[in-house]
C-alpha atoms as a PDB file:
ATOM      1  CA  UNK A   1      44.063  47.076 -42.255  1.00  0.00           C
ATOM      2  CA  UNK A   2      45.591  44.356 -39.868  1.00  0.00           C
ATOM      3  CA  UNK A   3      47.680  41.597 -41.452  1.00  0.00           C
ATOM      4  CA  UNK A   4      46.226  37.818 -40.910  1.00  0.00           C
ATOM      5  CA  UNK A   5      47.690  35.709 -38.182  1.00  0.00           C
ATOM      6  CA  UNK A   6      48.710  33.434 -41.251  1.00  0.00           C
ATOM      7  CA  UNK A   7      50.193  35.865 -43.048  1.00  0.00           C
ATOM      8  CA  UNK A   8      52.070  36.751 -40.445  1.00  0.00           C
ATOM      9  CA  UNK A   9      53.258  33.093 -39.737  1.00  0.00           C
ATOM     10  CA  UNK A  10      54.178  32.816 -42.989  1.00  0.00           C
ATOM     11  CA  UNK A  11      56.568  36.545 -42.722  1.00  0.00           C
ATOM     12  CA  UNK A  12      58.433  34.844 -39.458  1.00  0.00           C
ATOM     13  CA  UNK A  13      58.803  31.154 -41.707  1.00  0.00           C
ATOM     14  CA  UNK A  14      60.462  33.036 -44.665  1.00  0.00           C
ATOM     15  CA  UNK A  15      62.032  35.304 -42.844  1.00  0.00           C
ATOM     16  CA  UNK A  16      62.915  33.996 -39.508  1.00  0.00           C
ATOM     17  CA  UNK A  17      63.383  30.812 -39.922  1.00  0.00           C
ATOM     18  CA  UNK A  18      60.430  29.192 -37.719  1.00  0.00           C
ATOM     19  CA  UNK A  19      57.133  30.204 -36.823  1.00  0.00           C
ATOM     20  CA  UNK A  20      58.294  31.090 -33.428  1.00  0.00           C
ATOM     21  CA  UNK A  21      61.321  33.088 -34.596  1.00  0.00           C
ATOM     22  CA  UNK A  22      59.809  36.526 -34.156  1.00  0.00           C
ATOM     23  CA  UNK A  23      62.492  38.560 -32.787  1.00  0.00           C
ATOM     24  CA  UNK A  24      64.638  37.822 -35.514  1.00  0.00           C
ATOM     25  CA  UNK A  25      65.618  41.554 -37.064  1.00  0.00           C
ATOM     26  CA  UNK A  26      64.957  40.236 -41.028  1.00  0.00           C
ATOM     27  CA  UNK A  27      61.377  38.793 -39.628  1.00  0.00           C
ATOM     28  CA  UNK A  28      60.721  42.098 -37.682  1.00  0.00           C
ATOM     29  CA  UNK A  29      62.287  44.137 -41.015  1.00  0.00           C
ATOM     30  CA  UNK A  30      59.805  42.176 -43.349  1.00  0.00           C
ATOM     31  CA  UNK A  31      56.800  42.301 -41.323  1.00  0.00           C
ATOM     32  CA  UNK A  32      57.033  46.144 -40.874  1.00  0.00           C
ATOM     33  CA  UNK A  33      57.531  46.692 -44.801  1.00  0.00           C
ATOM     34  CA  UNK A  34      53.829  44.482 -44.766  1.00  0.00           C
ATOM     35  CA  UNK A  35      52.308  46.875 -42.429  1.00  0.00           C
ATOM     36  CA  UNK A  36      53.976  49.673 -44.374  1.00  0.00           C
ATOM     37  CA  UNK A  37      53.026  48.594 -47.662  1.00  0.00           C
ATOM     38  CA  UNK A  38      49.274  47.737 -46.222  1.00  0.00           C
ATOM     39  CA  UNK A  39      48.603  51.340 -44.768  1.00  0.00           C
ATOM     40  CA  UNK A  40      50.382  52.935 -47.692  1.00  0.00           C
ATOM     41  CA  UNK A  41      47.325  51.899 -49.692  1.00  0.00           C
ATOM     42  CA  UNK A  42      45.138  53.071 -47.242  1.00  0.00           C
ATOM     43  CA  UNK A  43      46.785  56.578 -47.192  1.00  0.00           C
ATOM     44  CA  UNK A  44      45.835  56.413 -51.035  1.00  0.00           C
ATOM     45  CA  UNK A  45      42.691  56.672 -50.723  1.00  0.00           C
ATOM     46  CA  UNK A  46      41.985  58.305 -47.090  1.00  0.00           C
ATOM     47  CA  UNK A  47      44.495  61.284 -47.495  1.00  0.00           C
ATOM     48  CA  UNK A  48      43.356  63.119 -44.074  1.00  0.00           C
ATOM     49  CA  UNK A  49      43.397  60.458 -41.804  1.00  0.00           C
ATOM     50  CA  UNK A  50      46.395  61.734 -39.746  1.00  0.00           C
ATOM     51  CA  UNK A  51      46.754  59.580 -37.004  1.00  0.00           C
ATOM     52  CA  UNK A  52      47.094  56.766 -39.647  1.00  0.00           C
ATOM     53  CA  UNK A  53      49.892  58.684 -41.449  1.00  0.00           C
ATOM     54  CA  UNK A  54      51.582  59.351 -37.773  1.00  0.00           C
ATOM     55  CA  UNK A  55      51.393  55.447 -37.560  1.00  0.00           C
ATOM     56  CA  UNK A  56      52.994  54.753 -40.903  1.00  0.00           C
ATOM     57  CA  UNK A  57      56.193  57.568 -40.720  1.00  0.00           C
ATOM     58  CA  UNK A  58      56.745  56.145 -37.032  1.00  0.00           C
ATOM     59  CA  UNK A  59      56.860  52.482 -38.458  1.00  0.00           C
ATOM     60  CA  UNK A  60      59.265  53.687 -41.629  1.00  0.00           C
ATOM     61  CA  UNK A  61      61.227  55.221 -38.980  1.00  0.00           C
ATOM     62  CA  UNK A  62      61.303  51.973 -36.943  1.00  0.00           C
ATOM     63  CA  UNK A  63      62.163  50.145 -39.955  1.00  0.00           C
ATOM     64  CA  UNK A  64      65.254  52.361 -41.139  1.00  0.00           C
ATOM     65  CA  UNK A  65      66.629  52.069 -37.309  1.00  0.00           C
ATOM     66  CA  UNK A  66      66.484  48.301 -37.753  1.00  0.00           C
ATOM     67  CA  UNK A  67      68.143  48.244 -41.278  1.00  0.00           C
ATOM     68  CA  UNK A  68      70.454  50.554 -40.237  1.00  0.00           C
ATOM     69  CA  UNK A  69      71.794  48.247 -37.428  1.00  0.00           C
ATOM     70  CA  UNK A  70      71.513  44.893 -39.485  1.00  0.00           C
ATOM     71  CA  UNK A  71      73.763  47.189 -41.686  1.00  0.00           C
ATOM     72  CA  UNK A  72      76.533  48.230 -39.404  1.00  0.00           C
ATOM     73  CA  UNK A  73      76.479  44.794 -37.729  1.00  0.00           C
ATOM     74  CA  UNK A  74      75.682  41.969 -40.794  1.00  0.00           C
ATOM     75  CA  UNK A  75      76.500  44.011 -44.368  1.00  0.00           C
ATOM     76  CA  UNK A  76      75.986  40.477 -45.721  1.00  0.00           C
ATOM     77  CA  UNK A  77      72.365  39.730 -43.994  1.00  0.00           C
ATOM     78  CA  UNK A  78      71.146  43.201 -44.853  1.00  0.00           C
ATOM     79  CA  UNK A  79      72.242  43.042 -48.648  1.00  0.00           C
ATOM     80  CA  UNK A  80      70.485  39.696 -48.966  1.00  0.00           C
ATOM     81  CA  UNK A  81      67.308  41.256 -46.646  1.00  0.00           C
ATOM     82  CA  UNK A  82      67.182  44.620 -48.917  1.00  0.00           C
ATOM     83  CA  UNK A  83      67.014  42.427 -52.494  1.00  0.00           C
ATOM     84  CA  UNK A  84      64.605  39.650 -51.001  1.00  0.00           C
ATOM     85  CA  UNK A  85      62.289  42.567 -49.843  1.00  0.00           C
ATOM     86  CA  UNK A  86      62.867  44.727 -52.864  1.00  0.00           C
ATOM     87  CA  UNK A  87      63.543  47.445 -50.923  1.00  0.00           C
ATOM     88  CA  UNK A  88      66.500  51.158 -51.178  1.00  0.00           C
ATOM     89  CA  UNK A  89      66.697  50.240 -55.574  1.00  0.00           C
END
């Protein structure tokens, strides 16, 4: 259920703009939506697995707090963050 140390490389790259970039708020945006996504399928097929599910809304809810300052502080950064990720359609 854990993402790959290369995957995870490759998130800060694209996102952050190096490899060492990882407080970067579009790296830390896109690497939650990963770990979202990644337990999401989990919760498919494990629906009572709680703790997992506590995990996941507390991560969405991390996520939104982050957008939601990229938003009031860089409208341009977040529009171009929301369509690269695919995310709020």
């Amino acid at each position: 259920m854990s993402i790959s140390k290369e995957k995870k490389v490759s998130i800060f790259t694209e996102f952050g703009g190096s490899a060492s970039n990882t407080g970067s708020i579009e790296a830390q945006v896109a690497l939650l939506t990963e770990r979202i996504l990644d337990i999401s399928k989990h919760m498919q097929t494990n629906k009572k697995d709680f703790s997992s599910n506590r995990g996941l809304l507390k991560m969405v809810s991390q996520r939104k707090s982050l957008l939601g300052y990229l938003q009031k502080y860089e409208i341009n950064t977040y529009r171009a963050l929301i369509a690269k990720l695919g995310l709020r359609k």
